[in-house]
Protein backbone atom coordinates (compact mmCIF):
# COMPACT_ATOMS: atom_id res chain seq x y z
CA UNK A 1 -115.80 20.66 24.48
CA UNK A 2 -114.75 24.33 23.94
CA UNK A 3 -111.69 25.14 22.47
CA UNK A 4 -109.88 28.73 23.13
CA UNK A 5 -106.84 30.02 20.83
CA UNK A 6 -104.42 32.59 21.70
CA UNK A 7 -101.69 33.86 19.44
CA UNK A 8 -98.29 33.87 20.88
CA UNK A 9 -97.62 37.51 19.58
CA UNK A 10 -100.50 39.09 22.22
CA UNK A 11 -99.03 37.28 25.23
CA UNK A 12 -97.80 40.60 26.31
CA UNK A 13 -101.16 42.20 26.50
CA UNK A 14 -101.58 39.66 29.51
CA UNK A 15 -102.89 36.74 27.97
CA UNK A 16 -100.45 34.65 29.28
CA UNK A 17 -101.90 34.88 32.72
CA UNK A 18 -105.85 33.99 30.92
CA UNK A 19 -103.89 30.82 29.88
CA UNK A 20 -102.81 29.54 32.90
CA UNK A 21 -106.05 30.71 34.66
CA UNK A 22 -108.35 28.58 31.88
CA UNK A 23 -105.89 25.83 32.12
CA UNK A 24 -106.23 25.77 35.69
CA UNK A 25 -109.87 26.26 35.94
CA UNK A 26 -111.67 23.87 33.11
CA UNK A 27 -110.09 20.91 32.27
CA UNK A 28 -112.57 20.40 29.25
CA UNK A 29 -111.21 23.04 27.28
CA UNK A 30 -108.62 22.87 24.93
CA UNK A 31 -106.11 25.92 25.26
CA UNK A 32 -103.79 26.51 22.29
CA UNK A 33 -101.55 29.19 22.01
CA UNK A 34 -100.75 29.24 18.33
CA UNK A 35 -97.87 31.05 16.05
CA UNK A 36 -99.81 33.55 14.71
CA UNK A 37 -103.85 33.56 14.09
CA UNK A 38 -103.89 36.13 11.47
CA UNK A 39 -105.54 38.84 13.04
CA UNK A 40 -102.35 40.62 13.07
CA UNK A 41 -103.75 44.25 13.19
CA UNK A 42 -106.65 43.44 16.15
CA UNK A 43 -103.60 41.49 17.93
CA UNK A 44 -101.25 44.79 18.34
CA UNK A 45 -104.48 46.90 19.82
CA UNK A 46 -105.20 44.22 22.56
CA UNK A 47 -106.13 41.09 24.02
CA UNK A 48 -108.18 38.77 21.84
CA UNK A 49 -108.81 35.01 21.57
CA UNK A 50 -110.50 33.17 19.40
CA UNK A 51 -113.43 30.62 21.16
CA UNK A 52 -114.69 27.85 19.13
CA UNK A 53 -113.02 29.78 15.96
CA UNK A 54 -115.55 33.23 17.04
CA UNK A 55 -113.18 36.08 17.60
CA UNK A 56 -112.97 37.93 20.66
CA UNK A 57 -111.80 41.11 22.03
CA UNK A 58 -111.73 43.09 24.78
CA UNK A 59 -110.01 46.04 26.80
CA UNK A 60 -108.27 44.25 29.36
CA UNK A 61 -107.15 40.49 29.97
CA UNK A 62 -109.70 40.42 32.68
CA UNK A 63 -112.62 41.38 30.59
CA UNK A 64 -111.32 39.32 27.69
CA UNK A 65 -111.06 36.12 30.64
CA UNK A 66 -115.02 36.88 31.72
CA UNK A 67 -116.33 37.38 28.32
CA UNK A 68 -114.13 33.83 27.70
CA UNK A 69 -115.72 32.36 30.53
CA UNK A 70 -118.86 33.54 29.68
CA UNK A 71 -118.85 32.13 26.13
CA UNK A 72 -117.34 28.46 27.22
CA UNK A 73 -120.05 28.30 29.85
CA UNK A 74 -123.09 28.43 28.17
């Protein structure tokens, strides 16, 4: 089972909506949104998550959802 962490400081760069969506959408995922993650300086330049502890970042919370996606469905 994947897991996916997001940290409650880059819910503003529209992650909030990725966590409802994977929520929604897989139901053998684990979503956390966590405190902080420590990636303090990637988390003010945009959305990031971290899948099965591997960091990811992209542009836009819609890339950052399909490269999510991607990842959890391999």
């Amino acid at each position: 089972m994947a897991e996916v962490k997001f940290c409650e400081n880059n819910l503003d760069q529209g992650v909030d909506q990725i966590v409802e969506r994977l929520q929604q959408e897989f139901d053998d995922v684990t979503v956390k949104v966590e405190p902080c993650l420590g990636y303090c300086g990637e988390c003010a330049v945009g959305p990031f998550a971290l899948v099965d502890e591997d960091f990811v970042q992209s542009d836009t919370a819609e890339e950052l959802y399909d490269e999510i996606v991607e990842r959890i469905s391999k």
